[in-house]
N, C-alpha and C. Protein backbone atom coordinates (compact mmCIF):
# COMPACT_ATOMS: atom_id res chain seq x y z
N UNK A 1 158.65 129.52 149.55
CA UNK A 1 159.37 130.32 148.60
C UNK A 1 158.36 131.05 147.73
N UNK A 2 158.42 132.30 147.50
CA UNK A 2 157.71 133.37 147.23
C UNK A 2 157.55 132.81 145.13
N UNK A 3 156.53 133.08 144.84
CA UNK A 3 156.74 132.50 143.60
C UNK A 3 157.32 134.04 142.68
N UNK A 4 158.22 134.29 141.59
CA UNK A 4 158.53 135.70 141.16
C UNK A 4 157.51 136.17 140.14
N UNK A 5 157.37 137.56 140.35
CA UNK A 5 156.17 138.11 139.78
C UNK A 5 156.02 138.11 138.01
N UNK A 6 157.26 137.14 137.54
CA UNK A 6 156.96 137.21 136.01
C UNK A 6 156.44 135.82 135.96
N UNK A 7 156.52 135.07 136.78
CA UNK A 7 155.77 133.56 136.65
C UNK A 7 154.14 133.51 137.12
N UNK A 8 153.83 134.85 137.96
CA UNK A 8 152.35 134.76 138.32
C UNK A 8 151.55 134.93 137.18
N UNK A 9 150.34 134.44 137.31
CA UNK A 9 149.33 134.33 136.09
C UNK A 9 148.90 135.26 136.78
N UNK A 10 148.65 136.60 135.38
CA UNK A 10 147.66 138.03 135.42
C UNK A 10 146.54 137.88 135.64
N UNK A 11 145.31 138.83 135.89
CA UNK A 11 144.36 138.79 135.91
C UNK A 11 143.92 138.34 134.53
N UNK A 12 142.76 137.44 134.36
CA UNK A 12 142.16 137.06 132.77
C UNK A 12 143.13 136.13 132.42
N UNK A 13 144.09 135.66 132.93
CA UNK A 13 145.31 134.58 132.19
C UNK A 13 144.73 133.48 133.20
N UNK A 14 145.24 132.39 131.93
CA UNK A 14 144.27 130.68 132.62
C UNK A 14 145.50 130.39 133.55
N UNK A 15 145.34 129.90 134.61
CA UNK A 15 146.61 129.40 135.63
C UNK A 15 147.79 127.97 134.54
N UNK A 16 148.96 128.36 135.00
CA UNK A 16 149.80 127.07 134.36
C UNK A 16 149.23 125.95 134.93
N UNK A 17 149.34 124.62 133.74
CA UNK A 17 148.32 123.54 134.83
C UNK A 17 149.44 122.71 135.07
N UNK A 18 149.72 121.77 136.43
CA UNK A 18 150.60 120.70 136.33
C UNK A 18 150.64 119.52 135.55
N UNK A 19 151.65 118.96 135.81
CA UNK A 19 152.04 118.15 134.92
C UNK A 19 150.75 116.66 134.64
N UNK A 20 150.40 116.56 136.10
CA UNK A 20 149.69 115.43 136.68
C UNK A 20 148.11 115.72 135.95
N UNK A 21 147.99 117.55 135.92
CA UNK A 21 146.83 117.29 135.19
C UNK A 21 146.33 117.13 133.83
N UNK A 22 147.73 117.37 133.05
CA UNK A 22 147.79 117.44 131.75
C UNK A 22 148.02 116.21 131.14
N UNK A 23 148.60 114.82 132.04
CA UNK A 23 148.43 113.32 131.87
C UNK A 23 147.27 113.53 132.40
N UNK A 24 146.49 113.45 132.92
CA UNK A 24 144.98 113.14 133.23
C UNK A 24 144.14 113.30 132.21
N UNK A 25 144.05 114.88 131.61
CA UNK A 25 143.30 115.15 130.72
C UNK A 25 143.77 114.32 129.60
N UNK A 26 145.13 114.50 129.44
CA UNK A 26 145.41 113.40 128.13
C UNK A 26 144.91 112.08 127.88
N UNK A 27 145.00 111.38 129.35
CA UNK A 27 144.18 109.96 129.82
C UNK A 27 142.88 109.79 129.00
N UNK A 28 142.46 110.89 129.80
CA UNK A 28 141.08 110.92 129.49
C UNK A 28 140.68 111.43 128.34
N UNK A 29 141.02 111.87 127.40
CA UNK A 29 140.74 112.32 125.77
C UNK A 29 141.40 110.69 125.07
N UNK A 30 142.48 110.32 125.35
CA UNK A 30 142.73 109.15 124.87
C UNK A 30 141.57 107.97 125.15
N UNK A 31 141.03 107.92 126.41
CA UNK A 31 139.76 106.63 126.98
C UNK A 31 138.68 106.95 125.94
N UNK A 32 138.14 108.22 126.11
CA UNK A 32 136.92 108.70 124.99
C UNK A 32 137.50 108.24 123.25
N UNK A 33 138.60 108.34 122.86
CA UNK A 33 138.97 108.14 121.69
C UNK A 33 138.76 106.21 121.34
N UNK A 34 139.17 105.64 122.99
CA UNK A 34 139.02 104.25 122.45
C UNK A 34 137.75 103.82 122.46
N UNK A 35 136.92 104.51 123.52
CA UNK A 35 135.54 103.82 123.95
C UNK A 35 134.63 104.21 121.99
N UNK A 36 135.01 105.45 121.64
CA UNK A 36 134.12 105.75 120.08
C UNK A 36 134.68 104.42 119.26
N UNK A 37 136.05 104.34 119.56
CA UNK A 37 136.40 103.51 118.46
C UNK A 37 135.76 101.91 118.71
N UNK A 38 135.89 101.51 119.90
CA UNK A 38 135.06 100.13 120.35
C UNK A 38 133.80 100.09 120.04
N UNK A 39 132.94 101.39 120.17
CA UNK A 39 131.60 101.16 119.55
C UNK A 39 131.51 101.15 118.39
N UNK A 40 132.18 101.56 117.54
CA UNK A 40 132.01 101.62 116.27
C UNK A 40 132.62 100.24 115.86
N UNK A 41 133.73 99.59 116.03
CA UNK A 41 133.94 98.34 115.75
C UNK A 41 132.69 97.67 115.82
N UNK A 42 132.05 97.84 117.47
CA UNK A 42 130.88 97.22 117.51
C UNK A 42 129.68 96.70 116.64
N UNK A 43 129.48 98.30 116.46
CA UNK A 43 128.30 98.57 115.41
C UNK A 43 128.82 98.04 113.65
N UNK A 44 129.98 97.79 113.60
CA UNK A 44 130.57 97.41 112.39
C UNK A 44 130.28 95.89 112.29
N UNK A 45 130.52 94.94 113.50
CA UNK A 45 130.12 94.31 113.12
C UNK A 45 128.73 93.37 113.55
N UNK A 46 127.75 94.18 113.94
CA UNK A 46 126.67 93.78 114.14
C UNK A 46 125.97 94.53 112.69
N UNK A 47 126.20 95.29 112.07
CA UNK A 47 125.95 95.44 110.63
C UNK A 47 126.54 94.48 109.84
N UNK A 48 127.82 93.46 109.82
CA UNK A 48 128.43 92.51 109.08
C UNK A 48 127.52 91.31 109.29
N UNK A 49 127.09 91.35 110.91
CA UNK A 49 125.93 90.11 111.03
C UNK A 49 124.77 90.53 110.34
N UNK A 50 123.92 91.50 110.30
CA UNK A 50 122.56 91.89 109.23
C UNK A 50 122.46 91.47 108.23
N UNK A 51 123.73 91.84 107.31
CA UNK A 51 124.35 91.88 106.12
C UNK A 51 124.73 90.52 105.60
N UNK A 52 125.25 89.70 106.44
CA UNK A 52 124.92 87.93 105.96
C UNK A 52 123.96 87.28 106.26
N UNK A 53 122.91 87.97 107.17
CA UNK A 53 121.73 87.16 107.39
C UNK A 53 121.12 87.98 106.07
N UNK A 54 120.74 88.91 105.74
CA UNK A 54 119.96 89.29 104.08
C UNK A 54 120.80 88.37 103.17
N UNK A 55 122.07 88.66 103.13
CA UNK A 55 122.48 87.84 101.60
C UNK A 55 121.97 86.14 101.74
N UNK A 56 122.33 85.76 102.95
CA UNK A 56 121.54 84.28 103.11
C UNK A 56 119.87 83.97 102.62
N UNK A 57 119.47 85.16 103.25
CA UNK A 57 117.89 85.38 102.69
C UNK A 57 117.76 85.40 100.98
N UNK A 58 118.49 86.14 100.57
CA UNK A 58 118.48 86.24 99.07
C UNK A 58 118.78 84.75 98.36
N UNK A 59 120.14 84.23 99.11
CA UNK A 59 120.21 83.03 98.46
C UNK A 59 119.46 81.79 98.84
N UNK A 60 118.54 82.09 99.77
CA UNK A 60 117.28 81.33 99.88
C UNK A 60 118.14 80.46 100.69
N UNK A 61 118.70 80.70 101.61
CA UNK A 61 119.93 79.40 102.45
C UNK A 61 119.67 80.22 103.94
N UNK A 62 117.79 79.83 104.22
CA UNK A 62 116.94 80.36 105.28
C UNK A 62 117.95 79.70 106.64
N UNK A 63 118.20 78.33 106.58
CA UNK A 63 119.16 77.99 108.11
C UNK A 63 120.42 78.62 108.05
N UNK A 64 121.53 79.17 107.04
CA UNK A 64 122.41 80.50 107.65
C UNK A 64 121.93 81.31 107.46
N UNK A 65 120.95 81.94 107.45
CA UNK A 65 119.84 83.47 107.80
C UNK A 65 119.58 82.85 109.16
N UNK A 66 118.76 81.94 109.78
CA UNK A 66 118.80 81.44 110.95
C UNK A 66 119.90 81.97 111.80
N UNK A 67 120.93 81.42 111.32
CA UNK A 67 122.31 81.27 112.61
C UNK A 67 122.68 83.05 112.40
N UNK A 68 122.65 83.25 111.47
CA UNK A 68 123.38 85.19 111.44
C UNK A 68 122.32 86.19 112.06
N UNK A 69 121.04 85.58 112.29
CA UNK A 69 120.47 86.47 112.72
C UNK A 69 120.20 86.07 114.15
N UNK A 70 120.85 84.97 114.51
CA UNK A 70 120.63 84.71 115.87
C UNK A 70 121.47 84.93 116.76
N UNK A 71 123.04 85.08 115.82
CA UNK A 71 123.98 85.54 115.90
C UNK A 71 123.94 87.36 116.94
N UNK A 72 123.13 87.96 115.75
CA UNK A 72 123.05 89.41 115.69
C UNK A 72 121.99 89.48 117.03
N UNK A 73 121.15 89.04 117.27
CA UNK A 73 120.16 88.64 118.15
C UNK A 73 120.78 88.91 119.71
N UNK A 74 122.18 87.86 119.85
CA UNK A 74 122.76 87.41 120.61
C UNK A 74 123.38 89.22 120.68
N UNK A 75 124.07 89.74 119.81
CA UNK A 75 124.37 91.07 120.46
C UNK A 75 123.86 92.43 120.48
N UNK A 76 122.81 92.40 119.87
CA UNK A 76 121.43 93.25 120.43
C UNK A 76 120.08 92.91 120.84
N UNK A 77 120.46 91.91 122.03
CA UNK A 77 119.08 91.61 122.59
C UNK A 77 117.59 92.35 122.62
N UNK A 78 117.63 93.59 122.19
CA UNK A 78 116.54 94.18 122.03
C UNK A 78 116.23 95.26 121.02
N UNK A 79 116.88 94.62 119.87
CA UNK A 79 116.28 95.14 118.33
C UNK A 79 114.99 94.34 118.16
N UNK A 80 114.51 95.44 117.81
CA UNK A 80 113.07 94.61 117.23
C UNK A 80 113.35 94.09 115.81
N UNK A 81 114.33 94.97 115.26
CA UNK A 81 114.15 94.31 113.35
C UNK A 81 114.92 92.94 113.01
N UNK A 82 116.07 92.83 114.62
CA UNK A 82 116.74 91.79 113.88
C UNK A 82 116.04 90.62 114.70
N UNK A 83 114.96 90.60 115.37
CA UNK A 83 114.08 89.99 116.08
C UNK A 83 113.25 89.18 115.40
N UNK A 84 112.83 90.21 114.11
CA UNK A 84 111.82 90.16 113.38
C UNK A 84 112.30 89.78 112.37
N UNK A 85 113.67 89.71 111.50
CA UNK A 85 114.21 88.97 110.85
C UNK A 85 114.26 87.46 111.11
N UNK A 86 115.03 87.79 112.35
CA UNK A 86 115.32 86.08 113.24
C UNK A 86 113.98 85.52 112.81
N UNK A 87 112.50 85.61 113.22
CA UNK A 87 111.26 84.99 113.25
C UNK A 87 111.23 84.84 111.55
N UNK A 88 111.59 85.69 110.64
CA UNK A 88 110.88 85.53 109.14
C UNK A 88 111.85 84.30 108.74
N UNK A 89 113.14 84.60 108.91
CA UNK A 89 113.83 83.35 108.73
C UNK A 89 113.51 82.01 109.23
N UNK A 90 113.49 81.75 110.69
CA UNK A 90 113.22 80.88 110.85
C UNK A 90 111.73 79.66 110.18
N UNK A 91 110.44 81.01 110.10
CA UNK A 91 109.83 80.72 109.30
C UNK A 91 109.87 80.10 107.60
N UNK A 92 110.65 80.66 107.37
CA UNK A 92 111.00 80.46 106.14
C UNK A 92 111.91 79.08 105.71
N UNK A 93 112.67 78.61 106.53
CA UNK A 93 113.84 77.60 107.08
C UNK A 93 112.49 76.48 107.36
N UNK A 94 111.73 76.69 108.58
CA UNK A 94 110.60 76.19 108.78
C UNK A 94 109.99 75.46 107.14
N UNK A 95 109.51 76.14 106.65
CA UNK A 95 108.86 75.87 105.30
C UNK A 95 109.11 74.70 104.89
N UNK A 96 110.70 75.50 104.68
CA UNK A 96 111.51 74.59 103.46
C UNK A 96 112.03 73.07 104.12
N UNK A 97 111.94 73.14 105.31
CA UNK A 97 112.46 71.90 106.12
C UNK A 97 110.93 70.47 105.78
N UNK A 98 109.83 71.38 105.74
CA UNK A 98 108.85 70.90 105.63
C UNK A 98 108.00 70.33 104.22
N UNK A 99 108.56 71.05 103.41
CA UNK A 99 108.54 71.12 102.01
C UNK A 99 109.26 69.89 101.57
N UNK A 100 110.65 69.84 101.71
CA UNK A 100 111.71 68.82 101.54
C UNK A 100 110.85 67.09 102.35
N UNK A 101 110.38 67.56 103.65
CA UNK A 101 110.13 66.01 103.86
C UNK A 101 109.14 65.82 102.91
N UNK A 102 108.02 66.48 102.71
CA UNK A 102 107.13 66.02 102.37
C UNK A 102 107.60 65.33 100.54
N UNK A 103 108.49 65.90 100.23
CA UNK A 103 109.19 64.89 98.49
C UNK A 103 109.86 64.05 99.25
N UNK A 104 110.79 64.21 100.72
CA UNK A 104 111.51 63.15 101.07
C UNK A 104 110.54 61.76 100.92
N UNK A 105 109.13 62.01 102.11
CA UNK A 105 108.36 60.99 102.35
C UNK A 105 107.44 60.50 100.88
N UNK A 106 107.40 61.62 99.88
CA UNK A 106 106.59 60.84 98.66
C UNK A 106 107.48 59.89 98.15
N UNK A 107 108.84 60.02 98.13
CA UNK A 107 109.95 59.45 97.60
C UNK A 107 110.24 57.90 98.44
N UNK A 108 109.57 57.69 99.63
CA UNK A 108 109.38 56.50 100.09
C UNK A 108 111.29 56.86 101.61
N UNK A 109 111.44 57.63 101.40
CA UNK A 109 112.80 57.93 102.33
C UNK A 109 112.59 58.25 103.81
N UNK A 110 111.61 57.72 104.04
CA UNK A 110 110.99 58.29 105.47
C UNK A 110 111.58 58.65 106.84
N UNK A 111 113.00 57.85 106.42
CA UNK A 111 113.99 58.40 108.01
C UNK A 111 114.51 59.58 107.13
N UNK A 112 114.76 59.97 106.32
CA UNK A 112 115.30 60.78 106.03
C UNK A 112 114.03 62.01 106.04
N UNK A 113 112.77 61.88 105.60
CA UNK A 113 111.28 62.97 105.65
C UNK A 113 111.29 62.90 107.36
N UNK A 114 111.65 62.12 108.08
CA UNK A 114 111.73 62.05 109.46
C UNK A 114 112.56 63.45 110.05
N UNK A 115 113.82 63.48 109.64
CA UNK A 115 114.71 64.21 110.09
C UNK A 115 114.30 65.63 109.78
N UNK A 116 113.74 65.60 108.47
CA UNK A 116 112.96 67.37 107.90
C UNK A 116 111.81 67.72 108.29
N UNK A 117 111.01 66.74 108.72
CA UNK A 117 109.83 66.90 109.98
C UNK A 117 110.33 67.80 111.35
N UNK A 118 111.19 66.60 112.01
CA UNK A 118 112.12 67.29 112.99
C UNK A 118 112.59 68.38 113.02
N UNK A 119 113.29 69.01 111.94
CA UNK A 119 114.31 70.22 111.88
C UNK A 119 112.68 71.42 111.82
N UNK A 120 111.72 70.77 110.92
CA UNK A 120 110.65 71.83 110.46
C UNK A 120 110.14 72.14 111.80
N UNK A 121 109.98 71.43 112.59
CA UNK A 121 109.22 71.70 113.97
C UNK A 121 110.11 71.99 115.11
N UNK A 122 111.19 72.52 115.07
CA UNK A 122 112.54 72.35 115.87
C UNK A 122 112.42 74.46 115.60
N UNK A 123 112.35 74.68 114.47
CA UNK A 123 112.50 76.04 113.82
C UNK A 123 111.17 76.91 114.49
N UNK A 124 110.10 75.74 114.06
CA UNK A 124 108.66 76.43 114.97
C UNK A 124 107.63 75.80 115.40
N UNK A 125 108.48 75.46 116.32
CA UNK A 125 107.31 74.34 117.08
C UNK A 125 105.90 75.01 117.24
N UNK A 126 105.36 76.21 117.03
CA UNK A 126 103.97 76.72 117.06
C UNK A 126 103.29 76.00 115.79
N UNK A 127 104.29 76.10 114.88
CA UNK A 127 103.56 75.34 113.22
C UNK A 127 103.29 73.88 113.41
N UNK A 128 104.22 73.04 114.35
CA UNK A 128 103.92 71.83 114.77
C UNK A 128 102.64 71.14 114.16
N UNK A 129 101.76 71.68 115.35
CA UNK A 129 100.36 71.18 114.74
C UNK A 129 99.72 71.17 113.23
N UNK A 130 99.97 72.47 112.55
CA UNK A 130 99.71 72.34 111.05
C UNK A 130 100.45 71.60 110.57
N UNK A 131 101.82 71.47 110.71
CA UNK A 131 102.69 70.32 110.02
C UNK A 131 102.07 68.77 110.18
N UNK A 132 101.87 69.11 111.18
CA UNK A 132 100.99 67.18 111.58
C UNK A 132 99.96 67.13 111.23
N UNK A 133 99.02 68.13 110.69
CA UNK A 133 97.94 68.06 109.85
C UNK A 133 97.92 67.93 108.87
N UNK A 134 98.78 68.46 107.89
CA UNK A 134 99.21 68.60 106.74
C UNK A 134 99.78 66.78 106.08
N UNK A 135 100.77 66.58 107.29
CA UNK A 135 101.33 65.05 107.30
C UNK A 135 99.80 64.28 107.26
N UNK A 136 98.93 64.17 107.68
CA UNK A 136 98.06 63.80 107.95
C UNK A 136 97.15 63.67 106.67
N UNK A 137 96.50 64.60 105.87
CA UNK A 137 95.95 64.73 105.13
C UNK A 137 96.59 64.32 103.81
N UNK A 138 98.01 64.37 104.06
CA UNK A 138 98.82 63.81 102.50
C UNK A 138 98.71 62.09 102.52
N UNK A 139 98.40 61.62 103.86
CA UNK A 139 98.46 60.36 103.90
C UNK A 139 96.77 60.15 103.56
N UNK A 140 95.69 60.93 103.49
CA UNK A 140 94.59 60.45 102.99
C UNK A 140 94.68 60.57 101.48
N UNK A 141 95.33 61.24 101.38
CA UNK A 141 94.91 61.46 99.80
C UNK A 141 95.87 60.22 99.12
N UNK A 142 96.59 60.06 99.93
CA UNK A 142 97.43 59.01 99.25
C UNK A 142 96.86 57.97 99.02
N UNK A 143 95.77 57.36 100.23
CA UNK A 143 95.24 56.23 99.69
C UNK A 143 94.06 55.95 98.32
N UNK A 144 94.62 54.69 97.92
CA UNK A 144 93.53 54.72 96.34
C UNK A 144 92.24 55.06 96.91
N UNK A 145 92.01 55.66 95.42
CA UNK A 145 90.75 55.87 95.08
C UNK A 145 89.80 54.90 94.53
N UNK A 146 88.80 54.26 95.29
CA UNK A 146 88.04 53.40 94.49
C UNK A 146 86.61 53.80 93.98
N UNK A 147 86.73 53.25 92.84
CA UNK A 147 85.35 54.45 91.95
C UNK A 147 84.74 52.87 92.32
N UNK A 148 83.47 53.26 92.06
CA UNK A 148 81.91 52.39 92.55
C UNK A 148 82.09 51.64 91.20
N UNK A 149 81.40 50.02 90.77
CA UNK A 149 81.48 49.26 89.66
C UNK A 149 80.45 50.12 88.63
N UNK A 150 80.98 49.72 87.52
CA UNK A 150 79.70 50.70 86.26
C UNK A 150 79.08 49.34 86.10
N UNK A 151 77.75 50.01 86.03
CA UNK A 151 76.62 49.39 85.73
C UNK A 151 76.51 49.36 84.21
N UNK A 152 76.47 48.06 83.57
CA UNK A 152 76.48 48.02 82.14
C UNK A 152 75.20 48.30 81.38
């Protein structure tokens, strides 16, 4: 069937498009609309993870800076900054794990300086060795001091 000459598209006129392609294109402007919106959720909340690993940092509460940045870690495997967060924290967590035994163990609590040994070397086992040096040297100094008899 002959199509009638007021329905033909003129020269310079865009052809009528079917129906099938105008759900397609629609499809497809709708997919691009969700895929921006999924990344951006994304990126929303891998900025919500940054953002509680600093405030943790601030409040000096280095083991949830630990977990939020390991968190964030977990969904950008290859940021360097939240990499490099992850390491300052843990360091820092490190410290304080180490810090704590060492009043735990002056305090005579030693399963308990036990467990903050553990956690301190659990955070960075590279510090290990200084920690066991450190343990080491607090136990020399601990022992008395005996001064030589005075000669009258």
């Amino acid at each position: 069937m002959p199509i009638p000459p007021a329905l033909r598209p003129r020269r310079g006129q865009p052809k009528r498009r079917r129906h099938g392609e105008v759900v397609g294109r629609v499809l497809a402007v709708g997919l691009v609309a969700l895929a921006l919106a999924a990344a951006t959720a994304l990126g929303c909340a891998r900025s919500t993870l940054a953002r509680r690993g600093q405030e943790a940092e601030r409040r000096q509460d280095y083991d949830q800076a630990v977990a939020e940045y390991t968190r964030l870690l977990r969904a950008r495997p290859n940021d360097a900054d939240a990499r490099l967060a992850l390491e300052r924290a843990k360091l820092r967590a490190s410290s304080d794990h180490f810090q704590q035994a060492r009043r735990l163990s002056a305090m005579g609590k030693l399963d308990q300086a036990e467990d903050e040994y553990e956690a301190a070397v659990q955070l960075k086992p590279n510090l290990a060795e200084e920690h066991y040096s450190q343990i080491a040297l607090d136990k020399l100094l601990d022992l008395p001091v005996v001064s030589p008899p005075m000669n009258p």
